[in-house]
N, C-alpha and C. Protein backbone atom coordinates (compact mmCIF):
# COMPACT_ATOMS: atom_id res chain seq x y z
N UNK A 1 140.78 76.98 127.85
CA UNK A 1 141.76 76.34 126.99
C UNK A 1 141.10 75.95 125.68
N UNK A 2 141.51 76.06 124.62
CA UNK A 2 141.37 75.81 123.71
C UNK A 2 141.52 74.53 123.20
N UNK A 3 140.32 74.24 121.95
CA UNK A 3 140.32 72.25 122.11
C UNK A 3 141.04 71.98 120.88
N UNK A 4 142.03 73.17 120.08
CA UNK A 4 142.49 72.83 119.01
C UNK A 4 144.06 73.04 119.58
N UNK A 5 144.29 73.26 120.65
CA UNK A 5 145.86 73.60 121.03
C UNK A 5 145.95 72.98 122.81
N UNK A 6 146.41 71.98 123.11
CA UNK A 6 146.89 71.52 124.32
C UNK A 6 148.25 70.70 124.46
N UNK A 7 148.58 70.71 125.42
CA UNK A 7 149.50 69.76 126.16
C UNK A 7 149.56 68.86 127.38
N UNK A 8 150.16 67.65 126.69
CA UNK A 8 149.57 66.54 127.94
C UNK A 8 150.60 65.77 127.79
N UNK A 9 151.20 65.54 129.26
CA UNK A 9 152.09 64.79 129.79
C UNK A 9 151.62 62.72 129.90
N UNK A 10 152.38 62.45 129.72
CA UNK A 10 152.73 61.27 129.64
C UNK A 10 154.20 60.43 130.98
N UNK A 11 153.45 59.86 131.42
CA UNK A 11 154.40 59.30 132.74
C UNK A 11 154.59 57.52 131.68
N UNK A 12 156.31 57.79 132.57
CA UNK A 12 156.75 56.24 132.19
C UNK A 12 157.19 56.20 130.79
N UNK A 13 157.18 57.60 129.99
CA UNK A 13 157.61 57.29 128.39
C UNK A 13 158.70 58.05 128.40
N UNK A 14 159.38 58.03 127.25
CA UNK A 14 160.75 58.50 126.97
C UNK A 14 160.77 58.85 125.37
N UNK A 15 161.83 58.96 124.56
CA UNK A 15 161.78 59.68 123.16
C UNK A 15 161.51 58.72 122.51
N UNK A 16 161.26 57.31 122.49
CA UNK A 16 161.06 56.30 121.68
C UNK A 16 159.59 56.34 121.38
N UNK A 17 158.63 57.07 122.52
CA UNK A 17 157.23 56.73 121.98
C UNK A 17 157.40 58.37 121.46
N UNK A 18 157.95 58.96 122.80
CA UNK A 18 157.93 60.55 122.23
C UNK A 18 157.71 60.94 120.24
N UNK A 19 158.81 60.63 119.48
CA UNK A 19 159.42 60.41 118.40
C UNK A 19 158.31 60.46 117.50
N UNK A 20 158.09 58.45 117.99
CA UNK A 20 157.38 58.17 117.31
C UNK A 20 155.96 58.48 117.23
N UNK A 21 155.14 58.95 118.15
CA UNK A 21 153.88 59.46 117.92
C UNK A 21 154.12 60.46 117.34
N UNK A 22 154.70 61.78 117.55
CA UNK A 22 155.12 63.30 116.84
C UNK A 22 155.21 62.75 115.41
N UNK A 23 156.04 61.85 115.22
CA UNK A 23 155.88 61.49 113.62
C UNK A 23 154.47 61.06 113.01
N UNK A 24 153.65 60.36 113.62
CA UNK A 24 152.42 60.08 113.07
C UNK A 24 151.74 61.18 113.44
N UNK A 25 151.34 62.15 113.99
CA UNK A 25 150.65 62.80 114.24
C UNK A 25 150.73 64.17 113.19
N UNK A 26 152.01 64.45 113.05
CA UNK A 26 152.54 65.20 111.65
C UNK A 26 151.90 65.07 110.33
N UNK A 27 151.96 63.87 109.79
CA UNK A 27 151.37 63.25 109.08
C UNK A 27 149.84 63.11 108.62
N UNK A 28 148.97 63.97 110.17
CA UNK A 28 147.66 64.31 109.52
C UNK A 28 147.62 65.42 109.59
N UNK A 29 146.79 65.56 108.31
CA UNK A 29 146.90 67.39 107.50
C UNK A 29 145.86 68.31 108.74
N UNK A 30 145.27 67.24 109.46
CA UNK A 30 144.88 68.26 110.78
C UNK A 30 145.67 68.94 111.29
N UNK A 31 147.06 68.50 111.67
CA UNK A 31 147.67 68.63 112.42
C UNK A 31 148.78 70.35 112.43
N UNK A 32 148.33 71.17 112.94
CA UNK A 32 149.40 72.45 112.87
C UNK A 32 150.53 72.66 113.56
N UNK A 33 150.85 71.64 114.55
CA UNK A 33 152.22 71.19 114.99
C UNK A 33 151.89 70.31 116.18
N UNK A 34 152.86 69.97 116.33
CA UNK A 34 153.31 68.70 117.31
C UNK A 34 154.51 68.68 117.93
N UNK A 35 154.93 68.62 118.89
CA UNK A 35 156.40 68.50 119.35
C UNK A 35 155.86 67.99 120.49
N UNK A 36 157.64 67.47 121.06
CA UNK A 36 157.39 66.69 122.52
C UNK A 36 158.88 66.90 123.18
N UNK A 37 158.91 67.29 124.59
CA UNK A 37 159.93 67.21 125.03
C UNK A 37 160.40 66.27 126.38
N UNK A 38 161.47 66.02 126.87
CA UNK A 38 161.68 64.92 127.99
C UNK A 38 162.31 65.82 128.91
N UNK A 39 161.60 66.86 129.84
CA UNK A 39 162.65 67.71 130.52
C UNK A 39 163.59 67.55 131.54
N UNK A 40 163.55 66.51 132.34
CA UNK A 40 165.20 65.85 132.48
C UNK A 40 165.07 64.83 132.19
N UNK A 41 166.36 64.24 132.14
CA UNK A 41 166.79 62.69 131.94
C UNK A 41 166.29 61.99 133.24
N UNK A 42 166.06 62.18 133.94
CA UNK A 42 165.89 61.26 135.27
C UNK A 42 164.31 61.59 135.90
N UNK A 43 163.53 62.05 135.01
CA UNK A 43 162.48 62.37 135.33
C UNK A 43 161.58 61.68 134.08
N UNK A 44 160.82 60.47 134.61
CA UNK A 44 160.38 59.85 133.33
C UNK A 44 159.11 60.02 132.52
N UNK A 45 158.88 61.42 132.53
CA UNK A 45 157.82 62.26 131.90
C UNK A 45 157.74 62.54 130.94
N UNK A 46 157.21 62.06 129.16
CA UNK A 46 156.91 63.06 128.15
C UNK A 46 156.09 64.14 128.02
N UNK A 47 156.23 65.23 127.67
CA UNK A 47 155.48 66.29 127.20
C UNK A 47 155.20 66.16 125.87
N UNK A 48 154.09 66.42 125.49
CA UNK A 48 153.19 66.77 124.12
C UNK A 48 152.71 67.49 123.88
N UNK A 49 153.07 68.43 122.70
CA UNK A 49 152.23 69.74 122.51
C UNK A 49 151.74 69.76 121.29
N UNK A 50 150.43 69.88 120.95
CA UNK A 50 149.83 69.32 119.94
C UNK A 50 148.58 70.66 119.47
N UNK A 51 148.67 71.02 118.35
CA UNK A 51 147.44 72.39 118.05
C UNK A 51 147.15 71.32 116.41
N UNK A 52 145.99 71.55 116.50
CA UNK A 52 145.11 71.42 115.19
C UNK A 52 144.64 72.32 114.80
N UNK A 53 144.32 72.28 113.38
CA UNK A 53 143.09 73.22 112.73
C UNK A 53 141.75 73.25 113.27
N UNK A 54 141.07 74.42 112.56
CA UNK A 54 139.35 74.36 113.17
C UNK A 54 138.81 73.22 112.76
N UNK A 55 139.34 72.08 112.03
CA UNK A 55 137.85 70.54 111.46
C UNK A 55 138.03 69.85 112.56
N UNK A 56 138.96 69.73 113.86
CA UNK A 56 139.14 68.42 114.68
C UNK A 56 139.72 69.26 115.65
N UNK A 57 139.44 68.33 117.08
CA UNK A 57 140.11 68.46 118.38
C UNK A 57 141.57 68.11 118.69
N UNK A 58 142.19 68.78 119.02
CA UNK A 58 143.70 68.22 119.80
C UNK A 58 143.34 66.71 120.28
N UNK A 59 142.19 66.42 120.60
CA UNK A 59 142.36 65.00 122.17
C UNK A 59 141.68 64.27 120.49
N UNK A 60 141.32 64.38 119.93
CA UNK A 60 140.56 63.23 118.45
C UNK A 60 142.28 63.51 118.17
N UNK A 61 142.86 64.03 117.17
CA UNK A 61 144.11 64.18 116.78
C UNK A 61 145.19 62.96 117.52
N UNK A 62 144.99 63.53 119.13
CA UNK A 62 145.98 62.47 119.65
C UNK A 62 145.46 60.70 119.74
N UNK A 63 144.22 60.83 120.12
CA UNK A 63 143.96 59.39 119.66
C UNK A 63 143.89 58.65 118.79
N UNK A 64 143.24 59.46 117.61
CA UNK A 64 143.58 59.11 116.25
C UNK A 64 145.37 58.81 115.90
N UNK A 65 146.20 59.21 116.16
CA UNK A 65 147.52 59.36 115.96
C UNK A 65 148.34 57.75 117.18
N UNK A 66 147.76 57.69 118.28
CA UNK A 66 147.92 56.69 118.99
C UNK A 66 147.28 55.40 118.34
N UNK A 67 146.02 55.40 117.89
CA UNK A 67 145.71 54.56 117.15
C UNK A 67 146.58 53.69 115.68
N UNK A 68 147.05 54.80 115.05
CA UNK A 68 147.89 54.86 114.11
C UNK A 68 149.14 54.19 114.45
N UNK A 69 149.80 54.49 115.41
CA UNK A 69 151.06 54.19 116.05
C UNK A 69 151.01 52.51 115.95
N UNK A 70 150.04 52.23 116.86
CA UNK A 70 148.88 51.22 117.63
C UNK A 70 149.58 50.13 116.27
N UNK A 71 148.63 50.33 115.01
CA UNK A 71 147.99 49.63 114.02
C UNK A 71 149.43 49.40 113.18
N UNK A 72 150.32 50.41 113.31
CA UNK A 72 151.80 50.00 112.30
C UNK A 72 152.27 49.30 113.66
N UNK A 73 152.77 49.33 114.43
CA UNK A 73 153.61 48.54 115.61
C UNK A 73 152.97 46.86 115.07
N UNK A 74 151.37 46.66 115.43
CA UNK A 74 151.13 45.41 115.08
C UNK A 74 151.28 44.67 113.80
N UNK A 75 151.26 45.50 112.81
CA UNK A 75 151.68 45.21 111.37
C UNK A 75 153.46 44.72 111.57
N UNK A 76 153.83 45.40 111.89
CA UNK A 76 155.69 44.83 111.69
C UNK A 76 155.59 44.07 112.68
N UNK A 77 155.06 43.62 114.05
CA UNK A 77 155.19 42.35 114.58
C UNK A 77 154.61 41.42 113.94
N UNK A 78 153.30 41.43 113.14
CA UNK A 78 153.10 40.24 112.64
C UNK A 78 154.01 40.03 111.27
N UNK A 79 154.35 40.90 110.84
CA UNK A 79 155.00 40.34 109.94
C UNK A 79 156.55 39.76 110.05
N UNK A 80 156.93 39.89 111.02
CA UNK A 80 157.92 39.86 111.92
C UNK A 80 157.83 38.35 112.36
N UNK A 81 156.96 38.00 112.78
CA UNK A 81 156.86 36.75 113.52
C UNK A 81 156.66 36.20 112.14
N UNK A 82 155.64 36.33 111.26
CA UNK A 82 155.77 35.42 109.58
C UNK A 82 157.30 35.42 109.14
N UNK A 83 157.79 36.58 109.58
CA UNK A 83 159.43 35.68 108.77
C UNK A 83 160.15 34.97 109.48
N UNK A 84 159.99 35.47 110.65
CA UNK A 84 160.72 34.18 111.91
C UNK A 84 160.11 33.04 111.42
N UNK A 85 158.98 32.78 111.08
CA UNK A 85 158.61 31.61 111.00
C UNK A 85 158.47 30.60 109.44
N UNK A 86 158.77 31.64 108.70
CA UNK A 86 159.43 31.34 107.72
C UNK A 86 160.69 30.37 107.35
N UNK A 87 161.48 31.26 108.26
CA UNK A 87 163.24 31.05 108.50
C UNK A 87 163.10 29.89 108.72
């Protein structure tokens, strides 16, 4: 298998992380595609299919990109809780 093109399942997620990681992961110019699918509704499995260029690995790509996710999620909660507490 190749370390610039894999796919890796995810248990317990759905299109909300699905989505949103595919969107950050897009976003680095490593990245030569990304998609994710949920193949049934009642089966609570994401799929990820993720290929990079020759400078980086698929598994750096996805952590790097989880990281990313990671670091904006905590940014809008804290700022989130500063305006609640604002109010």
């Amino acid at each position: 298998m190749s370390e610039q093109s894999k796919s890796y399942s995810l248990l317990d997620e759905d299109h909300t992380l699905g989505n949103a990681l595919r969107h950050v992961m897009m976003q680095d110019p490593n990245t030569e595609f990304c998609g994710y699918t949920i193949p049934h509704p009642s089966e609570p499995i994401l799929h990820i299919r993720l290929q990079t260029n020759d400078t980086t690995t698929s598994d750096k790509t996805l952590v790097a990109g989880a990281k990313t996710l990671k670091n904006m999620c905590d940014h809008i909660l804290t700022e989130y809780n500063r305006a609640v507490k604002d109010f």
